[in-house]
Protein backbone atom coordinates (compact mmCIF):
# COMPACT_ATOMS: atom_id res chain seq x y z
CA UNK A 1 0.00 0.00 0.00
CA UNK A 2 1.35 3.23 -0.62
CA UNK A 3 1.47 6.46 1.50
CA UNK A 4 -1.44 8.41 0.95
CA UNK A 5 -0.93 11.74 -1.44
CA UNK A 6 -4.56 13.59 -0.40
CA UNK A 7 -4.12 16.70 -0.20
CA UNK A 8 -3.30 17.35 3.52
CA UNK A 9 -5.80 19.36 6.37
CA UNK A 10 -8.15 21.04 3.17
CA UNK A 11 -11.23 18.57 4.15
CA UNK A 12 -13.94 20.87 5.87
CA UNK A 13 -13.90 19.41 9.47
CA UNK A 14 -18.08 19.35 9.30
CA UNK A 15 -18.12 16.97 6.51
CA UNK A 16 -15.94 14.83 8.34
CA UNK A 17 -18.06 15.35 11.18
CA UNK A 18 -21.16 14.73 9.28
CA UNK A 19 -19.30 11.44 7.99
CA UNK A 20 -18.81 10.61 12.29
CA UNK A 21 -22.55 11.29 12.98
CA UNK A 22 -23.92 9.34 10.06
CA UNK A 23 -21.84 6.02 10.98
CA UNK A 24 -21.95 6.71 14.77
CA UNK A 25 -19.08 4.03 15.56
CA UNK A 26 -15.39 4.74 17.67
CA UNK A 27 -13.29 5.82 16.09
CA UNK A 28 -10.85 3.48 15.36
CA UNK A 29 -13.55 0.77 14.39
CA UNK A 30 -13.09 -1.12 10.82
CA UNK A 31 -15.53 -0.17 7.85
CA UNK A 32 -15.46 -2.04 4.81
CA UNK A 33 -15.99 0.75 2.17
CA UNK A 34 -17.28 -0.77 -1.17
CA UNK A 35 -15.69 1.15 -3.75
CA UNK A 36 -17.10 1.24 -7.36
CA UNK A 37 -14.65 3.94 -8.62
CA UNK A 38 -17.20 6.66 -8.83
CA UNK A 39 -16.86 10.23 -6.77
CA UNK A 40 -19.41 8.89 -4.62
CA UNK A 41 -17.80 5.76 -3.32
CA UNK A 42 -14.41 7.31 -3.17
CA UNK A 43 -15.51 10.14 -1.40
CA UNK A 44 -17.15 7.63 1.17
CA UNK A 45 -13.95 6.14 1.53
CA UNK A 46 -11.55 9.65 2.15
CA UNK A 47 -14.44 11.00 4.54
CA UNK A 48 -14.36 7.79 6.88
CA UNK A 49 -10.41 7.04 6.45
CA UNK A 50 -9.92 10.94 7.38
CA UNK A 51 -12.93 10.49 10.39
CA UNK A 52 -10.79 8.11 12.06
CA UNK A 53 -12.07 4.90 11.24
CA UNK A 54 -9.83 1.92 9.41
CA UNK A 55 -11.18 1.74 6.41
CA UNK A 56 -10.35 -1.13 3.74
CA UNK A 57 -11.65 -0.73 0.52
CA UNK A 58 -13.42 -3.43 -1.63
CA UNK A 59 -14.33 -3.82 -5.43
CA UNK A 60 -16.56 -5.57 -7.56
CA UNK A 61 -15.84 -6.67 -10.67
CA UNK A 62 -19.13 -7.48 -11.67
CA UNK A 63 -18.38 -7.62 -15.58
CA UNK A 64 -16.08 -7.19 -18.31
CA UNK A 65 -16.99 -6.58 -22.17
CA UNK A 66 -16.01 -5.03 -25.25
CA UNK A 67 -17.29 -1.70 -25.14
CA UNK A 68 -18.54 -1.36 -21.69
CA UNK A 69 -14.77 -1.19 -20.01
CA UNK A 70 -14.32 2.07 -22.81
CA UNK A 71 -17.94 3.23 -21.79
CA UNK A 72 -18.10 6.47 -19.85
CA UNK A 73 -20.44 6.30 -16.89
CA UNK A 74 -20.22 2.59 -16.56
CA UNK A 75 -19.03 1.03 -13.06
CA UNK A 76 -17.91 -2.09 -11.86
CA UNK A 77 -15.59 -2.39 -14.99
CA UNK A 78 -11.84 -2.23 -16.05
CA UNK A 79 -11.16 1.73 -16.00
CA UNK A 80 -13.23 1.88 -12.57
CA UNK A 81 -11.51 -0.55 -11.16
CA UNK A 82 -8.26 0.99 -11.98
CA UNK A 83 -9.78 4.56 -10.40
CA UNK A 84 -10.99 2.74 -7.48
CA UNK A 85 -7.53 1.05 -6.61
CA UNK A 86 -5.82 4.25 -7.60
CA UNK A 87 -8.28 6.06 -5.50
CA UNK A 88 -7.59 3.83 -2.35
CA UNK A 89 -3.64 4.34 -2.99
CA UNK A 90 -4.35 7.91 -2.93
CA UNK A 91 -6.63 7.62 0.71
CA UNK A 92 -3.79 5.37 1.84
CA UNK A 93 -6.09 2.34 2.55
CA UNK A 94 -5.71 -1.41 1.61
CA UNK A 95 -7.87 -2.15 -1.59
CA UNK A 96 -9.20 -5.41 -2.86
CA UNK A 97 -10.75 -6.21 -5.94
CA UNK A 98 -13.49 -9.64 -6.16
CA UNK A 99 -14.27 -11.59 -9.56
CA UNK A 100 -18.17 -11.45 -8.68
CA UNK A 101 -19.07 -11.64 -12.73
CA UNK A 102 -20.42 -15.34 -12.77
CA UNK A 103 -22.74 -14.34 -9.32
CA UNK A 104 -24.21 -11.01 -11.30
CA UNK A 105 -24.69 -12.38 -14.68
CA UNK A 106 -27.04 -15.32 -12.65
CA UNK A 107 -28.28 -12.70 -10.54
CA UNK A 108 -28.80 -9.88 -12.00
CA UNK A 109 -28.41 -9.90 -16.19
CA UNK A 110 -30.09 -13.59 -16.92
CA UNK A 111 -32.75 -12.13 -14.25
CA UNK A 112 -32.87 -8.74 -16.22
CA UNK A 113 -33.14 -10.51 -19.31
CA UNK A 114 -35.90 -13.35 -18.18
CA UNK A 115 -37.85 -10.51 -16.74
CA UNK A 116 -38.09 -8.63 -20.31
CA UNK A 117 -39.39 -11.87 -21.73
CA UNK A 118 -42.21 -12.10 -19.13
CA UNK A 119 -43.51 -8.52 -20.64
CA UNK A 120 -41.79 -6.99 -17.44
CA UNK A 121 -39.89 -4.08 -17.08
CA UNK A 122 -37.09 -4.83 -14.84
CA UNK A 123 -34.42 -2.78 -12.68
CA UNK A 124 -31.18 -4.66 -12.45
CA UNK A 125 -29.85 -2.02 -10.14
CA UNK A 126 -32.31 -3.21 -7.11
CA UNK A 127 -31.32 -6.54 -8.20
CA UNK A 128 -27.90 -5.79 -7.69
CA UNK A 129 -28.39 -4.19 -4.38
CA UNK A 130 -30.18 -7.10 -3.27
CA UNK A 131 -27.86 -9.77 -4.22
CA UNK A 132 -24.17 -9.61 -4.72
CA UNK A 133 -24.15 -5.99 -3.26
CA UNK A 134 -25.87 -6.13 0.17
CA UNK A 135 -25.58 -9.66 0.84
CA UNK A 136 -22.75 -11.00 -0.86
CA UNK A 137 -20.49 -8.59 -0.04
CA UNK A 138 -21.84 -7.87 3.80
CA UNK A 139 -20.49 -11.30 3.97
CA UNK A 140 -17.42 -10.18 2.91
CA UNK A 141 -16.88 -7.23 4.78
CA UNK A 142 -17.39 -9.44 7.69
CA UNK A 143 -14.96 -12.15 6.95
CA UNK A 144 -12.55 -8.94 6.95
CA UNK A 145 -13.39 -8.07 10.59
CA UNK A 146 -15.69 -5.07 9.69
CA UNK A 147 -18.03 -3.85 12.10
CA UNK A 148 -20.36 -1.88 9.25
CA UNK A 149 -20.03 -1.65 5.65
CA UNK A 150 -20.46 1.80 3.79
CA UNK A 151 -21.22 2.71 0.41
CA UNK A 152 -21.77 6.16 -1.59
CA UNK A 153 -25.60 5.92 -1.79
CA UNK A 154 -27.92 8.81 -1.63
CA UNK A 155 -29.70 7.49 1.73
CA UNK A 156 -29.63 8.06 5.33
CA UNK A 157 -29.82 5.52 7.80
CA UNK A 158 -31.42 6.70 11.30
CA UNK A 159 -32.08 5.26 14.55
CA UNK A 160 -35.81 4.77 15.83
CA UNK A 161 -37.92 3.12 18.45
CA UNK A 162 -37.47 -0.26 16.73
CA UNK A 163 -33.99 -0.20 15.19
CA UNK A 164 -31.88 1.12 11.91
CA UNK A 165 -34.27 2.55 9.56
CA UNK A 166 -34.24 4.33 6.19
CA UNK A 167 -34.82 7.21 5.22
CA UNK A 168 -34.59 9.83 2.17
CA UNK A 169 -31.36 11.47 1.13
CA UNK A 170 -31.33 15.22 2.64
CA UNK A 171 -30.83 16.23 -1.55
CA UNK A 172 -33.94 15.22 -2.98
CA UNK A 173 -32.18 15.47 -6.16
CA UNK A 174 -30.46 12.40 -5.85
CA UNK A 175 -32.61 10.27 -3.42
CA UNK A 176 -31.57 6.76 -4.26
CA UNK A 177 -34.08 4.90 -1.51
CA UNK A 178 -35.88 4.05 -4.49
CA UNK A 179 -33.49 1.36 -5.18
CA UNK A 180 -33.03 -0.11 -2.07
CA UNK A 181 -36.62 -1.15 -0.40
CA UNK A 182 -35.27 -4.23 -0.62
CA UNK A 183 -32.80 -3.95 1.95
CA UNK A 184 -33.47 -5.92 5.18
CA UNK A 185 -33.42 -4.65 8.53
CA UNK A 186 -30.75 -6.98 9.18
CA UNK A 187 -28.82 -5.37 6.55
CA UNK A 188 -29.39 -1.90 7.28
CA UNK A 189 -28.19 -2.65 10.57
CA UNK A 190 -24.41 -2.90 9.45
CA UNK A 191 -25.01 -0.71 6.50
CA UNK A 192 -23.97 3.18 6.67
CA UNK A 193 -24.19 6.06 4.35
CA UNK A 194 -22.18 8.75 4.52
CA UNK A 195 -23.10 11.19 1.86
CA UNK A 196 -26.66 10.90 2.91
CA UNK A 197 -26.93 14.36 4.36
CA UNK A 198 -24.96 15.78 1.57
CA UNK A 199 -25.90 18.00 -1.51
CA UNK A 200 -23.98 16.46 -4.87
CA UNK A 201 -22.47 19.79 -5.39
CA UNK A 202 -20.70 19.38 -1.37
CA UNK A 203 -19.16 16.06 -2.83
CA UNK A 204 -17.92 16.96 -5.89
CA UNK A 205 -15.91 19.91 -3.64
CA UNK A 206 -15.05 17.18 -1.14
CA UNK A 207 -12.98 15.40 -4.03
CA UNK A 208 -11.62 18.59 -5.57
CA UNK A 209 -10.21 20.14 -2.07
CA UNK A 210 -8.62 16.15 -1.51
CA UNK A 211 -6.56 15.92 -4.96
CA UNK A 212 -8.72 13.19 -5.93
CA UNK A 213 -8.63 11.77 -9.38
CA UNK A 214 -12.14 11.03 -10.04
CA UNK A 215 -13.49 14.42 -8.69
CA UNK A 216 -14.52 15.52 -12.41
CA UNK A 217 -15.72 12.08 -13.32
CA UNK A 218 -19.35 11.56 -14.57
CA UNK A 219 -22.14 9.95 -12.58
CA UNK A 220 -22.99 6.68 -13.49
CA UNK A 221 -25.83 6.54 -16.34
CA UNK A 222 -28.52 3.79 -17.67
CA UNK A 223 -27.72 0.35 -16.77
CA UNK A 224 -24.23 -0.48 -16.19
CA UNK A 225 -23.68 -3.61 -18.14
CA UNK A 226 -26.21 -2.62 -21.24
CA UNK A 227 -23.44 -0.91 -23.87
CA UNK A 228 -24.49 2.58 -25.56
CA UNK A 229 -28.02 2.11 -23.86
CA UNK A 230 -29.22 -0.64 -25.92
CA UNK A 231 -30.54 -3.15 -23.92
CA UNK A 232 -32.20 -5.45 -26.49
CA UNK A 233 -28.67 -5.96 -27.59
CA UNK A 234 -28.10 -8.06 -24.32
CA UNK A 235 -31.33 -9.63 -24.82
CA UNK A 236 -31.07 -10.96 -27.85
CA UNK A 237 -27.59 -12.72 -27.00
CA UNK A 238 -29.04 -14.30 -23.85
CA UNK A 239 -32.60 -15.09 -25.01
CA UNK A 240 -32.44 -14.85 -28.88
CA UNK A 241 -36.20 -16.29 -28.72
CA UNK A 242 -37.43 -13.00 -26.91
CA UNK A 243 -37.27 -11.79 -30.83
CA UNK A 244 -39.89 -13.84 -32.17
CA UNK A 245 -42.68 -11.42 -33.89
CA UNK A 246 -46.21 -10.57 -33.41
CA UNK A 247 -49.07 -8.76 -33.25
CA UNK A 248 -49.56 -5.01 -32.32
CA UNK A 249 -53.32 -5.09 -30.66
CA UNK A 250 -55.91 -2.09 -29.56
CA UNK A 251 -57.44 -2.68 -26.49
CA UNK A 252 -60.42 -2.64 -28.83
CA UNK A 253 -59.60 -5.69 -30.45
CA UNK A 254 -58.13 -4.98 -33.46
CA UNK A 255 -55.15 -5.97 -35.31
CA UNK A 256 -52.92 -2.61 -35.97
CA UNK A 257 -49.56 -4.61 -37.19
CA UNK A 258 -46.35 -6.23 -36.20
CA UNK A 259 -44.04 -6.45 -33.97
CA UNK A 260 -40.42 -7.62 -33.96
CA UNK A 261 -40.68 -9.07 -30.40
CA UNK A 262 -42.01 -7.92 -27.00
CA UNK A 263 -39.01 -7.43 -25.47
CA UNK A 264 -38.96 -4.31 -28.13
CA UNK A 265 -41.59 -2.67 -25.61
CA UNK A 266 -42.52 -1.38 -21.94
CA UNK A 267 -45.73 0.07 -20.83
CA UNK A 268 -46.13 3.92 -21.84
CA UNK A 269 -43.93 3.68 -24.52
CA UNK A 270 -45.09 5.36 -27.45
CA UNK A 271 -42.39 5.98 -30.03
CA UNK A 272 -41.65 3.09 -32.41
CA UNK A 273 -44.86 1.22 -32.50
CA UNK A 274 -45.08 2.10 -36.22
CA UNK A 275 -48.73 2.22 -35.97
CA UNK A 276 -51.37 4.76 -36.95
CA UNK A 277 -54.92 5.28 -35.53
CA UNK A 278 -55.39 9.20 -35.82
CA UNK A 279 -54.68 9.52 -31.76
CA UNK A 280 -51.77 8.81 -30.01
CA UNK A 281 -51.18 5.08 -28.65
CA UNK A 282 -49.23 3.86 -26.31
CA UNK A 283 -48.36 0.06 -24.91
CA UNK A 284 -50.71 -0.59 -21.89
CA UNK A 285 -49.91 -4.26 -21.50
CA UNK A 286 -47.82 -6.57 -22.91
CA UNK A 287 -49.11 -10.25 -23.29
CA UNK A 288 -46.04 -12.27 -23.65
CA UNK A 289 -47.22 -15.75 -23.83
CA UNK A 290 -49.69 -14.68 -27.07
CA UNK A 291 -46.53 -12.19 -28.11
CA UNK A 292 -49.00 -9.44 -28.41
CA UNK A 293 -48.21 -5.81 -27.78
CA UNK A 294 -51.53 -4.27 -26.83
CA UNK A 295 -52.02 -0.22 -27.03
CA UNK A 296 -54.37 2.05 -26.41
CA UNK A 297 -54.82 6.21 -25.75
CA UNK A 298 -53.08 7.67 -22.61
CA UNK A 299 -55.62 7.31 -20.09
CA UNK A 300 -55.90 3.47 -20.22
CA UNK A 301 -52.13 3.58 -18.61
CA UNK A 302 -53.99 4.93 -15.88
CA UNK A 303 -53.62 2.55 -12.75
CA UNK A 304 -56.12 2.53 -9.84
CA UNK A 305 -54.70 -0.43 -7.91
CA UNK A 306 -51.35 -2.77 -8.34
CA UNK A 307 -50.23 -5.52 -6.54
CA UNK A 308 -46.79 -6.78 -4.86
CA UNK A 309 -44.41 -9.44 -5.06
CA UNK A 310 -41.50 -10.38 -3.04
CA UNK A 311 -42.74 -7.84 -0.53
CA UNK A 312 -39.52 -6.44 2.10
CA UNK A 313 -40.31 -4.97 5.25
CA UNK A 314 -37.74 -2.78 6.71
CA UNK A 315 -39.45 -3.53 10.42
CA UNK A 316 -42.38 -4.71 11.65
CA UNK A 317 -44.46 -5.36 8.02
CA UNK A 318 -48.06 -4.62 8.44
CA UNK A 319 -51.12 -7.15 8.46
CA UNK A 320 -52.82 -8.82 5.44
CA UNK A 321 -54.31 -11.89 6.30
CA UNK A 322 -57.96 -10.80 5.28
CA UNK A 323 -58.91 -8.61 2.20
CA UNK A 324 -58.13 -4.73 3.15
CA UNK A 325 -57.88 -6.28 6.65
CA UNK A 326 -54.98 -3.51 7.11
CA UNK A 327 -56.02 -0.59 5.57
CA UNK A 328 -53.33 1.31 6.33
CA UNK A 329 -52.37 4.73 4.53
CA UNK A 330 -49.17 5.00 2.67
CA UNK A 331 -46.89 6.96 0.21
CA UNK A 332 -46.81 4.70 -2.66
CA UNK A 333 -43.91 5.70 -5.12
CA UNK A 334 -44.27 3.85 -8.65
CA UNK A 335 -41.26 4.73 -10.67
CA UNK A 336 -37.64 6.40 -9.55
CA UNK A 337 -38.76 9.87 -11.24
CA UNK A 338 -42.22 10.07 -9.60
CA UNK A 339 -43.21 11.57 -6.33
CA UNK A 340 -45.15 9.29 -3.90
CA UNK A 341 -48.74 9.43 -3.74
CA UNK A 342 -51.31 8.59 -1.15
CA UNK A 343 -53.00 4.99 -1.62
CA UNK A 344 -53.80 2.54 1.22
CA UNK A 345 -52.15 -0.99 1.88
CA UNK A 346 -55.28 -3.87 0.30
CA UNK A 347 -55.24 -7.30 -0.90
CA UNK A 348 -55.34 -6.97 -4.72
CA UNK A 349 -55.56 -9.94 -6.93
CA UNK A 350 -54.98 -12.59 -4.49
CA UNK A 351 -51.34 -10.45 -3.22
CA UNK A 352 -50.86 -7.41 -0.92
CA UNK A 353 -51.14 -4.47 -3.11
CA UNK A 354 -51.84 -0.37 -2.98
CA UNK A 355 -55.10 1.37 -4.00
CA UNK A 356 -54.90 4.28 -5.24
CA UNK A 357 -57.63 7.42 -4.13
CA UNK A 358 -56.34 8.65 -7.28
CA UNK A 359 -55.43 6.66 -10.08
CA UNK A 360 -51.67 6.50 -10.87
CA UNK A 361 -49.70 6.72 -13.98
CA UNK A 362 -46.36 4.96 -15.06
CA UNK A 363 -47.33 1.36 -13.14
CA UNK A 364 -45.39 -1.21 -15.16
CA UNK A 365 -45.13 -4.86 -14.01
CA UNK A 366 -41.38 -4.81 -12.81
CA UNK A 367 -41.09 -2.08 -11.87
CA UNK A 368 -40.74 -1.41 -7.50
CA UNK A 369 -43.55 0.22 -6.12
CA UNK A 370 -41.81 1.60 -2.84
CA UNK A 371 -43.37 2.70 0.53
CA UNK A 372 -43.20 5.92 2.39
CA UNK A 373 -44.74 6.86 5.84
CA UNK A 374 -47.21 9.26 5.64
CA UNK A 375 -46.63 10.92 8.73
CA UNK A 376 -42.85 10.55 8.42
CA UNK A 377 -42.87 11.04 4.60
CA UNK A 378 -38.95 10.23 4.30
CA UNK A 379 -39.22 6.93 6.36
CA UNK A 380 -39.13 3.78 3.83
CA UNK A 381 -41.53 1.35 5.13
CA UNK A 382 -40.73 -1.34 2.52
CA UNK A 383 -42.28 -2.30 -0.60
CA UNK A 384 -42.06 -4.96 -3.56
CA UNK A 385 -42.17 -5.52 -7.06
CA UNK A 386 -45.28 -4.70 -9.09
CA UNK A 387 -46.74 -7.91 -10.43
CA UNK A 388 -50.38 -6.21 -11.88
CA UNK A 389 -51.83 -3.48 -12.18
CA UNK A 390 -55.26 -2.33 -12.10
CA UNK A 391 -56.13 -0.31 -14.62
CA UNK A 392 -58.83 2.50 -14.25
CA UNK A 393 -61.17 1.81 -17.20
């Protein structure tokens, strides 16, 4: 390991503080900083080494091809494993990199893929939080001797009655709690996040006033392992059969034209369904077994109930053993650029689900339909992944 070349004493001592408060450990105690070669992680990684705390940095190589290791944005890759070692030279911290690509291409692309063929639209990033992320690697960090393990997510992790629990990012701007309703409380009780109560802007700073290489590096876009944003190119290599053609259906009934295979489409789209009806049409549902794309005008995406699947409870989950036996209010949030609405916990089609006092748009089998706390509206309650959808005609 070499000596560390930060730039010495220039850290503001409150976001070192800040760093103290959020993982509320001695000083002195190990953290297991996972380290994707991002500002974000890195940052994580010079706050908590400079707090104090001996910090030993970890890396995932979670794949490796062609274009994607050239790709700008990516993570988890050649270059950003290269910025996240050189990064950890830099903080003066041991650094170790883990082959994880056979564990995320079973986990999290043949999942992603298998999930487009079932007329789904997926998000491999919750997958990858779930899996090799915040399990796989907590094991890790504990083989190492780590007391918590600390990454560069958007979150904040607070103490109530009952435990660890989550909560919003401060900058509502880039609020990633979204993407991890699927953490258990288990989980979240070795877990820490650092930048939490940080605005982007304080973190970019943080990197420029420590010399860090990565300070002016771009935030990771679309999905890591899908190159140039084409995801249909993955697709097609794992499940060439997703390709087969079909029908293009109205809602009506009738037969509008073809397809070049559902995995081409995900509710609301509307460009490139090559179709003409005098109003605009969009895909409302997607019938994969009869590989029919069925469309219809803007209000049918309208959504006045969905239910849940692999439901997580961060604490104590709430009761559903009779239809709308709990009817308990919540802040349902649909999609990662929508706000939460109010709706109230019900048994819909056979699994818990949210209605909706007023209907929703942008519900897409999937998709994570994540819960707030209406009188705590930054508290995540839990969630799951949307398996139906009501819609309001």
């Amino acid at each position: 390991m070499n000596a560390p070349v930060l730039a010495p004493d220039r850290l503001s001592e409150g976001l070192v503080e800040a760093a103290r408060e959020a993982v509320r450990l001695p000083v002195g105690t190990r953290i297991v900083a996972a380290m994707s070669g991002g500002v974000d992680s890195t940052v994580t990684a010079a706050l908590l080494a400079r707090a104090g705390y001996d910090v030993v940095g970890v890396t995932l190589q979670l794949y490796d091809h062609g274009a994607a290791i050239q790709k700008k944005g990516a993570c988890c890759a050649g270059q950003d494993i290269h910025d996240a070692r050189t990064a950890a030279d830099a903080i003066g911290i041991p650094h170790y990199v883990l082959d994880y690509e056979n564990r995320f291409k079973q986990q999290v692309i043949e999942d992603f893929a298998d999930s487009y063929l079932r007329g789904e639209t997926p998000i491999p990033c919750i997958r990858c939080n779930q899996t090799v992320k915040f399990r796989d690697l907590l094991d890790v960090a504990r083989d190492l001797g780590a007391d918590a393990m600390a990454t560069g997510h958007y979150v904040r992790r607070e103490v109530g009655p009952a435990g660890a629990e989550l909560h919003r990012a401060a900058d509502a701007a880039r609020d990633q709690s979204y993407f991890l309703f699927a953490t258990t409380a288990e989980q979240l009780a070795y877990l820490r996040f650092p930048l939490g109560g940080l605005p982007k802007p304080a973190v970019r700073a943080a990197a420029l006033e420590l010399g860090l290489a990565v300070a002016d590096k771009p935030d990771s876009q679309d999905i890591c392992f899908v190159p140039e944003g084409r995801y249909t190119t993955v697709i097609d290599r794992l499940r060439p059969h997703g390709a087969e053609p079909g029908e293009i259906v109205h809602m009506d009934g009738r037969v509008l034209g073809r397809h070049e295979g559902v995995t081409r489409y995900t509710i609301g789209q509307r460009r490139g369904l090559n179709v003409a009806v005098g109003d605009p049409l969009f895909v409302v549902r997607i019938d994969a077994d009869a590989r029919q794309v069925i469309v219809g005008p803007r209000e049918a995406l309208l959504t006045r109930a969905l239910s849940l699947k692999e439901t997580n409870w961060i604490g104590e989950g709430p009761s559903l053993d009779k239809a709308c036996a709990d009817a308990r209010p919540v802040l349902a949030r649909v999609r990662s650029t929508r706000e939460p609405i109010l709706g109230r916990l019900g048994w819909v089609d056979g699994q818990p689900g949210v209605v909706f006092g007023v209907p929703e748009e942008g519900v897409a089998p999937g998709q994570a339909c994540v819960l707030y706390a209406p009188d705590e509206p930054s508290r995540v309650l839990g969630g799951g992944f949307i398996a139906s959808a009501v819609r309001n005609q």
